[in-house]
C-alpha atoms as a PDB file:
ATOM      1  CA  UNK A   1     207.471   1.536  87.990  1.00  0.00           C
ATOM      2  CA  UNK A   2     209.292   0.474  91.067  1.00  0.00           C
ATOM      3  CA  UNK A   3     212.626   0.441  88.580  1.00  0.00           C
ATOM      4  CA  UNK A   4     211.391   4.273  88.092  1.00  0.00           C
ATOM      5  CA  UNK A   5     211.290   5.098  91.553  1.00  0.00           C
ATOM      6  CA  UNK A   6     214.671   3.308  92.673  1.00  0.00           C
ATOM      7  CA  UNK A   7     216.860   5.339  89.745  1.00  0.00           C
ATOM      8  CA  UNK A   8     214.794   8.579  91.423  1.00  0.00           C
ATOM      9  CA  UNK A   9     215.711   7.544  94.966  1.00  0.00           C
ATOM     10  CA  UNK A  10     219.132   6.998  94.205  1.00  0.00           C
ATOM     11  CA  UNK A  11     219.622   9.973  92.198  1.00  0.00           C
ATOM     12  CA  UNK A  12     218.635  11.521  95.586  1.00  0.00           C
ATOM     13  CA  UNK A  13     220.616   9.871  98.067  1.00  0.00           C
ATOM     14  CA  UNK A  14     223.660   8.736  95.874  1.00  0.00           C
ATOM     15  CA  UNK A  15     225.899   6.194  97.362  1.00  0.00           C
ATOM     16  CA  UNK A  16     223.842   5.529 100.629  1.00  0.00           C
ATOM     17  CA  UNK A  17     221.267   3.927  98.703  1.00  0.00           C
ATOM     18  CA  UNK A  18     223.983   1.424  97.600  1.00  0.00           C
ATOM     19  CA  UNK A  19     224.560   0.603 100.921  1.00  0.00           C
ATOM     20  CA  UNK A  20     221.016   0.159 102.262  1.00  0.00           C
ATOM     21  CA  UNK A  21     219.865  -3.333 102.288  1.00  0.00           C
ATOM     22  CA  UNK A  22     217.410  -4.619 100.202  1.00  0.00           C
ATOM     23  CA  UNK A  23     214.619  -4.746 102.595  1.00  0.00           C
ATOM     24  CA  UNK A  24     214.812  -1.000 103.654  1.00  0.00           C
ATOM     25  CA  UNK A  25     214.805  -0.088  99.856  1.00  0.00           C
ATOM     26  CA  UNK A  26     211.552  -2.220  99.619  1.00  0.00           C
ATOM     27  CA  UNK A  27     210.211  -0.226 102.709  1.00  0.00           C
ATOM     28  CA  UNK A  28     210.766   2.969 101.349  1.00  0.00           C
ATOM     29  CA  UNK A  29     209.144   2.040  98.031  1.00  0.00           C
ATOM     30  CA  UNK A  30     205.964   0.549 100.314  1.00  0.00           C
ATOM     31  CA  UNK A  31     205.442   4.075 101.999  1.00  0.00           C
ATOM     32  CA  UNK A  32     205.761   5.836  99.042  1.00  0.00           C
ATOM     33  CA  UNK A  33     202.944   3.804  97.381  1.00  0.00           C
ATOM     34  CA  UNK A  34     200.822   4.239 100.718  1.00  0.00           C
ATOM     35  CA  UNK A  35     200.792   7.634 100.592  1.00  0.00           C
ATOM     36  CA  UNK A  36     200.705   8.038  96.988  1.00  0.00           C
ATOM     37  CA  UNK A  37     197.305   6.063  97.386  1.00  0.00           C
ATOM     38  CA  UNK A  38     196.519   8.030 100.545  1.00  0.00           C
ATOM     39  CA  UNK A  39     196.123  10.820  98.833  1.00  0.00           C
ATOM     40  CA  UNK A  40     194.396   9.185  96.206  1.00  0.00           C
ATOM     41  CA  UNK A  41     191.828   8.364  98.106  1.00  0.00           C
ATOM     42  CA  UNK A  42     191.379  11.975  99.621  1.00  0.00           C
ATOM     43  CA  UNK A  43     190.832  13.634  96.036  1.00  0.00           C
ATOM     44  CA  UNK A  44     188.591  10.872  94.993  1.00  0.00           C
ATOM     45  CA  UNK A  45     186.949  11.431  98.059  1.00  0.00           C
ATOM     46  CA  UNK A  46     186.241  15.625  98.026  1.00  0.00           C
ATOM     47  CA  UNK A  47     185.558  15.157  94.366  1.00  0.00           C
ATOM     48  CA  UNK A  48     182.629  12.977  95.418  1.00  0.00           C
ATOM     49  CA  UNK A  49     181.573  15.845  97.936  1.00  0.00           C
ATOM     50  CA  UNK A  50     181.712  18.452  95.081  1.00  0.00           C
ATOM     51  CA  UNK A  51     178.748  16.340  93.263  1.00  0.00           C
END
């Protein structure tokens, strides 16, 4: 998954990626997963409303 999500970032950003450091990379990849389970959260929680 996070293998995935590198080869999209870099196809975004190209050569900058290459020169981020490692740590920044591993940032990036944290906020994506806390919004990705943000928003998770939201649709599990309005589906529970609609019940």
């Amino acid at each position: 998954m996070a293998f995935l999500t590198l080869q999209i970032l870099n196809s975004f950003y190209g050569r900058r990626l290459k020169s981020m450091g490692k740590l920044e990379i591993l940032g990036m990849l944290f906020t994506l997963n806390a919004s990705r389970i943000k928003s998770q959260l939201f649709l599990r929680n309005n589906s529970l409303k609609d019940i």
